[in-house]
PDB file of N, CA and C in Angstrom:
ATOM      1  N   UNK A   1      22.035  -2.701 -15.033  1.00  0.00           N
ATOM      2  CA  UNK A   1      21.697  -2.014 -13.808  1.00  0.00           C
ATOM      3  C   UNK A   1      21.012  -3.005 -12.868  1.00  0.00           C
ATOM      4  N   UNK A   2      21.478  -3.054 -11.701  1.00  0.00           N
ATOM      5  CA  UNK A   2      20.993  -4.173 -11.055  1.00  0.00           C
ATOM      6  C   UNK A   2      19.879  -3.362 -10.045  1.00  0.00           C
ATOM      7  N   UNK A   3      18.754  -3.688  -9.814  1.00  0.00           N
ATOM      8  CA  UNK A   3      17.947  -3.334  -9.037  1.00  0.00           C
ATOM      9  C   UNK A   3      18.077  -4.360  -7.468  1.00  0.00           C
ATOM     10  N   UNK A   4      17.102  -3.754  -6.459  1.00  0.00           N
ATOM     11  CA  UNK A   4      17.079  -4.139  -5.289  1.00  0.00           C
ATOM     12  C   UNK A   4      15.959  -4.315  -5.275  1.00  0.00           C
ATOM     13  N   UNK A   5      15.704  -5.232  -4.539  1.00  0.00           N
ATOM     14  CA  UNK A   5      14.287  -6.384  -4.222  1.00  0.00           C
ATOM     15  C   UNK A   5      14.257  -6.364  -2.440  1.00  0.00           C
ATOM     16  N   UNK A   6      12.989  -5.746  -2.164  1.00  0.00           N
ATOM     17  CA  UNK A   6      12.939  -6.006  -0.655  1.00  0.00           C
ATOM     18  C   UNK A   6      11.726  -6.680  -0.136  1.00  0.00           C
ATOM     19  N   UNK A   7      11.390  -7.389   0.602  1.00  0.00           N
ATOM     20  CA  UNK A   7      10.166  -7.975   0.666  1.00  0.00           C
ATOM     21  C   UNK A   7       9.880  -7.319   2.969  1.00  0.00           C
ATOM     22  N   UNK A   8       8.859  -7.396   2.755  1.00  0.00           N
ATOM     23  CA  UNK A   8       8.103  -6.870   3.926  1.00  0.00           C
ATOM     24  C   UNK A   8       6.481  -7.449   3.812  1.00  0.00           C
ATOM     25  N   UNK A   9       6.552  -8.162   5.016  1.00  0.00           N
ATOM     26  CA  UNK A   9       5.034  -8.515   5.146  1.00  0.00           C
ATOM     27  C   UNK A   9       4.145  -7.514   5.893  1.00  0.00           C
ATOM     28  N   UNK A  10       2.886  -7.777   5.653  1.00  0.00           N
ATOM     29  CA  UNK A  10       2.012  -6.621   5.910  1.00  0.00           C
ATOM     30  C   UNK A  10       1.619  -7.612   7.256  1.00  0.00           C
ATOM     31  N   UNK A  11       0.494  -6.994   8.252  1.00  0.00           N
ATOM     32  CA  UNK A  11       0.056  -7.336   8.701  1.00  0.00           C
ATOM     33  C   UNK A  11      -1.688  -7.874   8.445  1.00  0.00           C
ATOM     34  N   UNK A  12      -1.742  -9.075   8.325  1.00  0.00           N
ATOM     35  CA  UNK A  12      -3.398  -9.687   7.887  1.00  0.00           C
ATOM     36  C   UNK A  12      -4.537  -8.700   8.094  1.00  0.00           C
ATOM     37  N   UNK A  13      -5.041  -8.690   7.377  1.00  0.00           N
ATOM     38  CA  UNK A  13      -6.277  -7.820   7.848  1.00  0.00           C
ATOM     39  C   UNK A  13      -7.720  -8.596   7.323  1.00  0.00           C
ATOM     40  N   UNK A  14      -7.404  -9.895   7.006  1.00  0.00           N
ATOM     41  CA  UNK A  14      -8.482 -10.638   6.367  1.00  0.00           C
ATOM     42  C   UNK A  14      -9.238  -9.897   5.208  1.00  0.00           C
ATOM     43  N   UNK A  15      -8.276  -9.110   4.526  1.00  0.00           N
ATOM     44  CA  UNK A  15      -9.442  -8.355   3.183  1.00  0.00           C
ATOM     45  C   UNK A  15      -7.813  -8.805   2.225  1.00  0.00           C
ATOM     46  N   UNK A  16      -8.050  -8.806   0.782  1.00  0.00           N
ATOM     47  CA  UNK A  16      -7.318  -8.828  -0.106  1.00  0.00           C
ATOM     48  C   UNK A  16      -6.766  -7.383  -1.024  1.00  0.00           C
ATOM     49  N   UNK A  17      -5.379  -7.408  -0.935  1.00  0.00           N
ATOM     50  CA  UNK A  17      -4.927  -6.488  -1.223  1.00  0.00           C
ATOM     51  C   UNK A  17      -4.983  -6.311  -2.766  1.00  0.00           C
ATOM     52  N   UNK A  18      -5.364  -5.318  -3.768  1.00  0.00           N
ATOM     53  CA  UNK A  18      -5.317  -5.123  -5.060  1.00  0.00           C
ATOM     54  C   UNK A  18      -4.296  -4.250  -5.459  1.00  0.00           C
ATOM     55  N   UNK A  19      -4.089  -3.293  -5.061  1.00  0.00           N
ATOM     56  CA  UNK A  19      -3.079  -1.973  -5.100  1.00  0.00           C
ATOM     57  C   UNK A  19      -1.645  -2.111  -4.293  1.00  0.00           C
ATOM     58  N   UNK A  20      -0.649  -2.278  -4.597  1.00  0.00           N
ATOM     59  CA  UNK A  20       0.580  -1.175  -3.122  1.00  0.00           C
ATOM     60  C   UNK A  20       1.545  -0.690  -4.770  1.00  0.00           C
ATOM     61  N   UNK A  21       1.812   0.933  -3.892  1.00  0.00           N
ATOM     62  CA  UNK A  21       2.505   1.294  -4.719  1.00  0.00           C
ATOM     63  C   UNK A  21       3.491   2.369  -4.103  1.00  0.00           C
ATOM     64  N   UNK A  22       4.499   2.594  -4.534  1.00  0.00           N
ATOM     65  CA  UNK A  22       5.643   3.245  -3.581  1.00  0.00           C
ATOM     66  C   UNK A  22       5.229   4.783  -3.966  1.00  0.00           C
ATOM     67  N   UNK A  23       5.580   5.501  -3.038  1.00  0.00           N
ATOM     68  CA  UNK A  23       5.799   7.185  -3.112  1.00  0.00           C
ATOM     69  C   UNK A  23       6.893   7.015  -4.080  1.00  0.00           C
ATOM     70  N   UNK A  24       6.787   8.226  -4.373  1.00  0.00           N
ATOM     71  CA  UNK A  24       8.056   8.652  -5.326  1.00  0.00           C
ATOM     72  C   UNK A  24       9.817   8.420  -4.798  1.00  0.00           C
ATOM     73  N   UNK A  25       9.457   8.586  -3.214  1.00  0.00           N
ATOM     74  CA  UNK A  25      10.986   8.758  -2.417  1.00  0.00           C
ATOM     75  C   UNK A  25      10.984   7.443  -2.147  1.00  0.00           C
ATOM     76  N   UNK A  26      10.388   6.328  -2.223  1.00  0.00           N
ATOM     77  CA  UNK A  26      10.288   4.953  -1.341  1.00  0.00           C
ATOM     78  C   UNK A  26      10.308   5.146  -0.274  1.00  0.00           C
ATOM     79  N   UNK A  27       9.581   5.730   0.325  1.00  0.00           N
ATOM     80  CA  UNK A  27       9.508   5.338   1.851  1.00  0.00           C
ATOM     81  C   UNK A  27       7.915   5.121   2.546  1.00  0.00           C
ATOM     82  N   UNK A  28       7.135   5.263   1.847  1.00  0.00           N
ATOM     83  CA  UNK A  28       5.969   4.701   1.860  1.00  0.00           C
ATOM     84  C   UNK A  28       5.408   4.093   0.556  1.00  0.00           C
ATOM     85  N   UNK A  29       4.337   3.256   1.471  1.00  0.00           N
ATOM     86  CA  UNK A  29       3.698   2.435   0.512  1.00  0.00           C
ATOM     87  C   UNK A  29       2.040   2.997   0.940  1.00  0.00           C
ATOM     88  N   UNK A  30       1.030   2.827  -0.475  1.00  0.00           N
ATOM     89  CA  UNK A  30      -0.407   2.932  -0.554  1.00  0.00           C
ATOM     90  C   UNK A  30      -0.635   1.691  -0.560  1.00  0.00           C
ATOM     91  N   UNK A  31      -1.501   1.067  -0.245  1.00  0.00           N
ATOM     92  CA  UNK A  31      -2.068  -0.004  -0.104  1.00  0.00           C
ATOM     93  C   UNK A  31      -3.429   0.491  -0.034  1.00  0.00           C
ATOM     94  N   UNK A  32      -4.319  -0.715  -0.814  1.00  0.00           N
ATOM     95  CA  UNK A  32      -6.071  -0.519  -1.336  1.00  0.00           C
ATOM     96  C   UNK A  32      -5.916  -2.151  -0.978  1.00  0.00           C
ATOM     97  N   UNK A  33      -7.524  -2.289  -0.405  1.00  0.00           N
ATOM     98  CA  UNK A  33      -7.734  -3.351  -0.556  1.00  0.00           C
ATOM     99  C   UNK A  33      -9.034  -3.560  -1.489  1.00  0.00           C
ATOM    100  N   UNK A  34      -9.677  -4.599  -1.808  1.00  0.00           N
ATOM    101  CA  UNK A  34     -10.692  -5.112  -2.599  1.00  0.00           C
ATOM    102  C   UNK A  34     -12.084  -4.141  -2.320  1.00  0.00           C
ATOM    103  N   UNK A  35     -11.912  -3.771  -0.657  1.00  0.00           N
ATOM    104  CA  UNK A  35     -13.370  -3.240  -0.351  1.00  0.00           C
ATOM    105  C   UNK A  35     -12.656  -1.917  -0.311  1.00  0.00           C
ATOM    106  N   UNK A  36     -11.837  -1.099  -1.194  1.00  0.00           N
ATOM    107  CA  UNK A  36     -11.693   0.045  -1.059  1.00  0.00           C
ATOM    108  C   UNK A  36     -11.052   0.682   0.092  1.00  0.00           C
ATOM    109  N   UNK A  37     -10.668  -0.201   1.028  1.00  0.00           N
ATOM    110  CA  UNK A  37      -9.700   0.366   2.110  1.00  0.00           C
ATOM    111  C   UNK A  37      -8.686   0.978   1.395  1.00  0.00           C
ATOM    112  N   UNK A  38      -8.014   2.072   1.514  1.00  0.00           N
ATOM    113  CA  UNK A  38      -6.666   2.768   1.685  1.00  0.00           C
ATOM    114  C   UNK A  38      -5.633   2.864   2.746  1.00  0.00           C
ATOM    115  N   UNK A  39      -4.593   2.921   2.678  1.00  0.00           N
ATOM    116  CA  UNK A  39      -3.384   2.969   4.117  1.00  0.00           C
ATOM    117  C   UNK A  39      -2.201   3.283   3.208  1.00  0.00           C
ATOM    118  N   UNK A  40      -1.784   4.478   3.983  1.00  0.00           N
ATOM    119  CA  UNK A  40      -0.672   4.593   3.899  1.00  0.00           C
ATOM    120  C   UNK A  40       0.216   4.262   4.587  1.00  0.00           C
ATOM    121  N   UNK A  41       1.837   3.164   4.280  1.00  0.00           N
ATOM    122  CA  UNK A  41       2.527   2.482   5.285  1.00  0.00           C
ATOM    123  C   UNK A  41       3.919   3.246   4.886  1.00  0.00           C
ATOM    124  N   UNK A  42       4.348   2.518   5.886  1.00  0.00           N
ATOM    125  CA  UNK A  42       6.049   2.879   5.946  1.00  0.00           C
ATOM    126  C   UNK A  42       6.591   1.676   5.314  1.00  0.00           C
ATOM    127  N   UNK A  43       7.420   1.804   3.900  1.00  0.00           N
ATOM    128  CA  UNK A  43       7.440   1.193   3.343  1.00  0.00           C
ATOM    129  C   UNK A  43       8.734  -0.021   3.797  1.00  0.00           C
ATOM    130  N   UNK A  44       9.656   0.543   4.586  1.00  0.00           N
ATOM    131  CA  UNK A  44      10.567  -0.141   5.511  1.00  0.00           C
ATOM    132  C   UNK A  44       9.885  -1.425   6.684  1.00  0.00           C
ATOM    133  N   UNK A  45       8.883  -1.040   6.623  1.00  0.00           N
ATOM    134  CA  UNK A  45       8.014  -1.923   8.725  1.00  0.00           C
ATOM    135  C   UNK A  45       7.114  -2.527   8.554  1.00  0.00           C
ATOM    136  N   UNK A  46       6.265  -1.452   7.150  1.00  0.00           N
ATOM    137  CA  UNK A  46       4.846  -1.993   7.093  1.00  0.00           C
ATOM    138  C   UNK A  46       3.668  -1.046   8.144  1.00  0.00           C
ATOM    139  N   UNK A  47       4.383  -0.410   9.137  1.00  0.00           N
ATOM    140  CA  UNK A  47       3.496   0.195   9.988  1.00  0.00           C
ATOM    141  C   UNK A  47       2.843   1.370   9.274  1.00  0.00           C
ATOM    142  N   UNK A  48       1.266   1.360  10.205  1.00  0.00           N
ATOM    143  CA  UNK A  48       0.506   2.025   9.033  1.00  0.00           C
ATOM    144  C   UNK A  48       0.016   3.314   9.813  1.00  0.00           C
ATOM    145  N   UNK A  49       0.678   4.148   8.799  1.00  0.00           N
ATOM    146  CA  UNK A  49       1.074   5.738   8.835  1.00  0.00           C
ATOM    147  C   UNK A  49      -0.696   6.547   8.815  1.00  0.00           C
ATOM    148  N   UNK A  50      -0.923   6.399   8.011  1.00  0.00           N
ATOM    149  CA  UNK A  50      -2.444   6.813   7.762  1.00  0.00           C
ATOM    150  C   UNK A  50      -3.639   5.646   7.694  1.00  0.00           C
ATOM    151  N   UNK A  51      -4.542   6.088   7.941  1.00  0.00           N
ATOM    152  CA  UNK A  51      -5.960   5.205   7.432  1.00  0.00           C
ATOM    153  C   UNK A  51      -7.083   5.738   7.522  1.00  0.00           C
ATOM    154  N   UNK A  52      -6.913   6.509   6.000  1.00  0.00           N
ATOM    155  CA  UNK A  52      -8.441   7.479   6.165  1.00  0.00           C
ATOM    156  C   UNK A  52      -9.493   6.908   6.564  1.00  0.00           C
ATOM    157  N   UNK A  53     -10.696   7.481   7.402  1.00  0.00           N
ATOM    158  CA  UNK A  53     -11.617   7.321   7.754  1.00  0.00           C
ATOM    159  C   UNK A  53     -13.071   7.335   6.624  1.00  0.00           C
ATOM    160  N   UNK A  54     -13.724   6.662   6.607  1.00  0.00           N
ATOM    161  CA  UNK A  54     -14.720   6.952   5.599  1.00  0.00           C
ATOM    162  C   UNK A  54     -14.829   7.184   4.453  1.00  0.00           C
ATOM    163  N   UNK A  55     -13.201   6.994   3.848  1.00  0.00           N
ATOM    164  CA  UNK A  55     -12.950   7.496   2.111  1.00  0.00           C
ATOM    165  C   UNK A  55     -13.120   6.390   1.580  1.00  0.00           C
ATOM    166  N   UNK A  56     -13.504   6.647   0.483  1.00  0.00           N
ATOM    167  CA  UNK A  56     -13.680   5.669  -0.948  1.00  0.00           C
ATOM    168  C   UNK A  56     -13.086   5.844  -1.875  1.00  0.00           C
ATOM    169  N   UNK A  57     -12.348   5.073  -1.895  1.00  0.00           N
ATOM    170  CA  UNK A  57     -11.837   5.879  -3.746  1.00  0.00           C
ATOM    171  C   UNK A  57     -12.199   4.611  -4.808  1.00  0.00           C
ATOM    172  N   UNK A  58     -11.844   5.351  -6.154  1.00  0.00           N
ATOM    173  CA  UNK A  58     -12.161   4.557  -6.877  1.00  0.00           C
ATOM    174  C   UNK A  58     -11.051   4.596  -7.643  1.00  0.00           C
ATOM    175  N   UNK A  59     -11.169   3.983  -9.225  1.00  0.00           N
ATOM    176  CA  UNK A  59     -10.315   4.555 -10.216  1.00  0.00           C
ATOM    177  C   UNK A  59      -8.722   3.692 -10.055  1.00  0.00           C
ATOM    178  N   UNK A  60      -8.102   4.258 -11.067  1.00  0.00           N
ATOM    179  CA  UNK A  60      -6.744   3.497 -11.420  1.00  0.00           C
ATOM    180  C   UNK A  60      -5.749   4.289 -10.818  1.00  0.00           C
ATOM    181  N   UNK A  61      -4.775   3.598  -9.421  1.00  0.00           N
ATOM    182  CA  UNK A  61      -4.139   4.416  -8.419  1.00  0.00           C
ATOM    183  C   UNK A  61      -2.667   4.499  -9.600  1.00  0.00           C
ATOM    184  N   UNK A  62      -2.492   3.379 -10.433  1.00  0.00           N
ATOM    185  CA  UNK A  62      -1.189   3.055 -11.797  1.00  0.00           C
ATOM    186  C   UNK A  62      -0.510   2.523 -10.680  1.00  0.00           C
ATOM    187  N   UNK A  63      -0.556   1.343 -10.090  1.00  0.00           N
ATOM    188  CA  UNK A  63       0.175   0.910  -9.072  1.00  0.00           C
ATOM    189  C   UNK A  63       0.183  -0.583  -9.383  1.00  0.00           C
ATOM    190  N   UNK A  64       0.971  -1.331  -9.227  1.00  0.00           N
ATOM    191  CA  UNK A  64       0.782  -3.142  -9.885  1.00  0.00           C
ATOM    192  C   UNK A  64      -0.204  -3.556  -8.639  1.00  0.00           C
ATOM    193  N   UNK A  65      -0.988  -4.783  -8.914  1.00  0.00           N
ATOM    194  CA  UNK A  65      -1.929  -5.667  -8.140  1.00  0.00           C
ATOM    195  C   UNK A  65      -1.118  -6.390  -7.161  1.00  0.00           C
TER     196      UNK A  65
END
């Protein structure tokens, strides 16, 4: 079974990314960074769909580094 490989750059945000992990449908991506930022992107652009305000999360999103 041959899989598909797509690459998309994010836009810098000078923090380091730990988390991206696809929705179930692929069409977005979660992204966490080191200081706990969250964003939800469009997993096609990179453009960023959500960015909660004031949330923290913690814990294991099961998403690769």
């Amino acid at each position: 079974m041959a899989s598909e490989r797509m690459k998309i750059e994010l836009p810098s945000t000078g923090r380091q990314l730990t988390h991206v992990t696809y929705s179930p449908d692929g069409r977005r991506l979660l992204t966490m960074t080191d200081d706990a930022i969250a964003q939800v992107r469009n997993a096609e652009t990179g453009q960023i769909l959500v960015a909660p305000t004031g949330a923290v999360l913690s814990g294991d999103l099961g998403g690769s580094p």
